[in-house]
C-alpha atoms as a PDB file:
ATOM      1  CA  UNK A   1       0.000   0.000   0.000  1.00  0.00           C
ATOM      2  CA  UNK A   2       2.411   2.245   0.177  1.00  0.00           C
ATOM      3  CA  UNK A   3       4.134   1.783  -2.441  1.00  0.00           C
ATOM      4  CA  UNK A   4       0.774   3.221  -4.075  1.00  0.00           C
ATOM      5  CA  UNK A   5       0.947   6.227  -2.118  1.00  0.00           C
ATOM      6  CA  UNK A   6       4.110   6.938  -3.091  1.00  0.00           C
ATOM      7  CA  UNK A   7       3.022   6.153  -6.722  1.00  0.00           C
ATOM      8  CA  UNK A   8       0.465   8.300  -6.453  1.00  0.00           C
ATOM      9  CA  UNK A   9       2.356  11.347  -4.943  1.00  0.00           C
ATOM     10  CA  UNK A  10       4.971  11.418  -7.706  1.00  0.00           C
ATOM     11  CA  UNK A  11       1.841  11.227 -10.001  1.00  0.00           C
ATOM     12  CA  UNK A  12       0.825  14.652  -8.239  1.00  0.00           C
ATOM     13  CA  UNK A  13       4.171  15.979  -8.279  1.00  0.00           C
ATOM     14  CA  UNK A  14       5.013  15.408 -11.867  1.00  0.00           C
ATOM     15  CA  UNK A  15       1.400  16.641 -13.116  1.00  0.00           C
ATOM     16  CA  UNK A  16       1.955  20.086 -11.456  1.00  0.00           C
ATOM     17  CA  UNK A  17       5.688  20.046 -12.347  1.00  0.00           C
ATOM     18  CA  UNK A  18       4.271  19.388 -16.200  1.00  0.00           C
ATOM     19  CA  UNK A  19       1.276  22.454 -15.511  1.00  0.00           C
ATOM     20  CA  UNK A  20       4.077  25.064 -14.503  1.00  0.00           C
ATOM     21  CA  UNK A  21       6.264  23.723 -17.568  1.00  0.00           C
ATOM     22  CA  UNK A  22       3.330  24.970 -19.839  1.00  0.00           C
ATOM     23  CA  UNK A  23       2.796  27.676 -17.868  1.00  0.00           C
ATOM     24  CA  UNK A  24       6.086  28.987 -17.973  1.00  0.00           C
ATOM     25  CA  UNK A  25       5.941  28.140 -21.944  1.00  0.00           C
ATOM     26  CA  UNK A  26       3.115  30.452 -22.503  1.00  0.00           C
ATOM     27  CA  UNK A  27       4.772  33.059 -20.088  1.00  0.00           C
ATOM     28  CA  UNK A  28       7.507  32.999 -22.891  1.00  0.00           C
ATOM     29  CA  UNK A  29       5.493  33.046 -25.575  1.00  0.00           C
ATOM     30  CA  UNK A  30       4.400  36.245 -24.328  1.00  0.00           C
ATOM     31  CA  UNK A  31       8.033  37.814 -23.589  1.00  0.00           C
ATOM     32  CA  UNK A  32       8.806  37.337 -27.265  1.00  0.00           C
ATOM     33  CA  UNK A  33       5.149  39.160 -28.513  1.00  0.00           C
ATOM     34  CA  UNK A  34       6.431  42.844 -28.687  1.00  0.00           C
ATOM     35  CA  UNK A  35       3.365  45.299 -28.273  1.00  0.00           C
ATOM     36  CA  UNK A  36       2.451  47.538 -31.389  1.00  0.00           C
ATOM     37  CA  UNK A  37       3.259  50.945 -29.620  1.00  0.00           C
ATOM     38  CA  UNK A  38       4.676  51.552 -26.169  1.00  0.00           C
ATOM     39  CA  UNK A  39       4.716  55.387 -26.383  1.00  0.00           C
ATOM     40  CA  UNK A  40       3.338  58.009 -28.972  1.00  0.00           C
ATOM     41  CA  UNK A  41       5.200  60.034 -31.193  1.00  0.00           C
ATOM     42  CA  UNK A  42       4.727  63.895 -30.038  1.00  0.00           C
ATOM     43  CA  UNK A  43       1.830  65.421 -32.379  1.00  0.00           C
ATOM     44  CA  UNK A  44       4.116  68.591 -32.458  1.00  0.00           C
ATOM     45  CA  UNK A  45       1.391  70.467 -29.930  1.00  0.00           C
ATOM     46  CA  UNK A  46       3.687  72.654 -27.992  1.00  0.00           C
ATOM     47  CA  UNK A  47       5.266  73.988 -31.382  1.00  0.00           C
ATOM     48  CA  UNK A  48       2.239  74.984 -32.249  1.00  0.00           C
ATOM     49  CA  UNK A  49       1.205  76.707 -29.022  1.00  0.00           C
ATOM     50  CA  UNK A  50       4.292  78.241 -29.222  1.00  0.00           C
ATOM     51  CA  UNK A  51       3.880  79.439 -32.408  1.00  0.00           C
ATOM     52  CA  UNK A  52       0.129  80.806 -31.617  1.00  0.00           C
ATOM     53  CA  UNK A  53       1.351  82.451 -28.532  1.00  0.00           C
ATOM     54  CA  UNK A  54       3.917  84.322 -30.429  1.00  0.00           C
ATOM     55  CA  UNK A  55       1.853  85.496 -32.595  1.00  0.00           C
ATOM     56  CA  UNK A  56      -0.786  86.856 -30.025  1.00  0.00           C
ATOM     57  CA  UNK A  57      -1.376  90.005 -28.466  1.00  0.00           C
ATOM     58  CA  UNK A  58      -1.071  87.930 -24.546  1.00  0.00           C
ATOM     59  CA  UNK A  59       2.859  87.792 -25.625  1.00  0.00           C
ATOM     60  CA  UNK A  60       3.660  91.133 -23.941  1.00  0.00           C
ATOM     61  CA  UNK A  61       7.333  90.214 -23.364  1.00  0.00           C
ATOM     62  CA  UNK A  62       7.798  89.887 -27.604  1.00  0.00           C
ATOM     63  CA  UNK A  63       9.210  86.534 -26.465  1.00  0.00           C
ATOM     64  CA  UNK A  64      10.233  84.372 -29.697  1.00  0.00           C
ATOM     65  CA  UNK A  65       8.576  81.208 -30.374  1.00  0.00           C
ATOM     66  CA  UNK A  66      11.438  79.409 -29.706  1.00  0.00           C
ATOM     67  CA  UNK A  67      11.523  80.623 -26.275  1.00  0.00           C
ATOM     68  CA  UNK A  68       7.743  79.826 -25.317  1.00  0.00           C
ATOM     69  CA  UNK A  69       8.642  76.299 -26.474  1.00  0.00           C
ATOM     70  CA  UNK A  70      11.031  75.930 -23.978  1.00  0.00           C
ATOM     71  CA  UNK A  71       9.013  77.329 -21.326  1.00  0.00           C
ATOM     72  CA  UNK A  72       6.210  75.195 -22.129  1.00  0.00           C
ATOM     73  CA  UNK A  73       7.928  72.106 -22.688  1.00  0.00           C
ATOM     74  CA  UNK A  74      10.163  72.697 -19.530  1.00  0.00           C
ATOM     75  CA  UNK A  75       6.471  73.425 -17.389  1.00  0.00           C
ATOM     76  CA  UNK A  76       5.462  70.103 -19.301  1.00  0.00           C
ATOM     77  CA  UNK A  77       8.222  68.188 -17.971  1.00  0.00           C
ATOM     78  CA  UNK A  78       7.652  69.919 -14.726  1.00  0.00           C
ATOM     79  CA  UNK A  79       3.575  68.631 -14.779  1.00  0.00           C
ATOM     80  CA  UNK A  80       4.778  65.141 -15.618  1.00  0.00           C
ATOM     81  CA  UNK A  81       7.127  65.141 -13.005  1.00  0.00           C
ATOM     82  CA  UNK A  82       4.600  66.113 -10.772  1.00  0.00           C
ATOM     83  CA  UNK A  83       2.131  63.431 -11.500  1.00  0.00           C
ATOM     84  CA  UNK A  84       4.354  60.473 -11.665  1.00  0.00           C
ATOM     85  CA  UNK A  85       5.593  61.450  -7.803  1.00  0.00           C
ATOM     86  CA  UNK A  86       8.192  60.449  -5.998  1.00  0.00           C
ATOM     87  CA  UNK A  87       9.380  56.752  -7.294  1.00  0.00           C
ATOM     88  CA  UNK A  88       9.932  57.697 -10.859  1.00  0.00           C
ATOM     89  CA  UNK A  89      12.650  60.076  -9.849  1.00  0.00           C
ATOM     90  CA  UNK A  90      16.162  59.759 -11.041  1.00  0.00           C
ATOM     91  CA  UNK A  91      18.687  58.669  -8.541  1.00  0.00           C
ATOM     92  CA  UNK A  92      21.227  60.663  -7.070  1.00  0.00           C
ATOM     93  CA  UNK A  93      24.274  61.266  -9.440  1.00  0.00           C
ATOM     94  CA  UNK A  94      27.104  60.186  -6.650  1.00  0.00           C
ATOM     95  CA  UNK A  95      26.886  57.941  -3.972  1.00  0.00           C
ATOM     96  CA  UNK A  96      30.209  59.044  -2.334  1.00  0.00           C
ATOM     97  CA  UNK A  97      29.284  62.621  -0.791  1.00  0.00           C
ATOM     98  CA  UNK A  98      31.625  63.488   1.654  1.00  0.00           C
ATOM     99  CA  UNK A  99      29.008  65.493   3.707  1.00  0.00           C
ATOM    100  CA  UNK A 100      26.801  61.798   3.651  1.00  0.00           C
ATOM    101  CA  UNK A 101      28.705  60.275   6.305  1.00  0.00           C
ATOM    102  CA  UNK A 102      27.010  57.086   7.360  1.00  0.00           C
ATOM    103  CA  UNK A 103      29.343  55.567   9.610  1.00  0.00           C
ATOM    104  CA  UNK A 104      28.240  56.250  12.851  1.00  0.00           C
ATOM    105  CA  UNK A 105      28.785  54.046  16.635  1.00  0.00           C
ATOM    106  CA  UNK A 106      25.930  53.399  18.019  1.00  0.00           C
ATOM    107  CA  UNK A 107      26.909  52.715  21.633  1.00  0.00           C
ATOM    108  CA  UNK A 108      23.803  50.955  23.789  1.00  0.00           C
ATOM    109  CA  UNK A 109      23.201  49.647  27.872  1.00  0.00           C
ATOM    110  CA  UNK A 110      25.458  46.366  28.605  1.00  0.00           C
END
C-alpha cells in the first residue's frame, strides 16, 4: 500500500511540475510578442502653441517662439514630473558625498 501512495504522490508531483512547464511556456510566448506601440510620437502640440502664442497680443514680453517652447515644454516636464511622484525620480548622481557620512557608533546599555 504504500508503495501506491508513493506512486500516487509522484503522479501529483510530476502533473503540477508538467502544468508550470506549460505555464512557464506560454509566459515565454508572451516575452517574445512585442506590443504595437509603447509610447506616442509627439503630435508637435507645444510647437504649435508656441507658435500661436507668439503670434498673439497675450505675448507682452515679444518673447520668440522658440523661447515659449522651452518654457512650455520645460512646465510640461515639470507637470509630468509632478504626477508620476516620488518613485519615478532619477537617482542621485554620486553615492560618495563626503558630507553623507554614514558611519556612525551606536553605543547601547550592557
Amino acid at each position: 500500500m504504500k508503495q501506491n501512495e508513493i506512486q500516487k504522490a509522484f503522479d501529483d508531483l510530476n502533473a503540477k511540475y508538467l502544468y508550470a512547464l506549460k505555464k512557464l511556456q506560454s509566459a515565454y510566448k508572451l516575452l517574445e510578442e512585442k506590443p504595437d506601440t509603447v509610447e506616442k510620437v509627439a503630435s508637435g502640440d507645444l510647437k504649435e502653441a508656441a507658435r500661436l502664442l507668439a503670434s498673439s497680443e497675450m505675448n507682452k514680453e515679444d518673447l520668440s517662439e522658440q523661447e515659449i517652447f522651452e518654457l512650455l515644454k520645460k512646465s510640461s516636464e515639470e507637470e509630468v514630473k509632478r504626477k508620476i511622484g516620488f518613485w519615478a525620480m532619477p537617482l542621485p548622481a554620486s553615492d560618495t558625498d563626503e558630507d553623507n557620512n554614514t558611519d556612525k557608533i551606536y553605543i547601547g546599555k550592557k
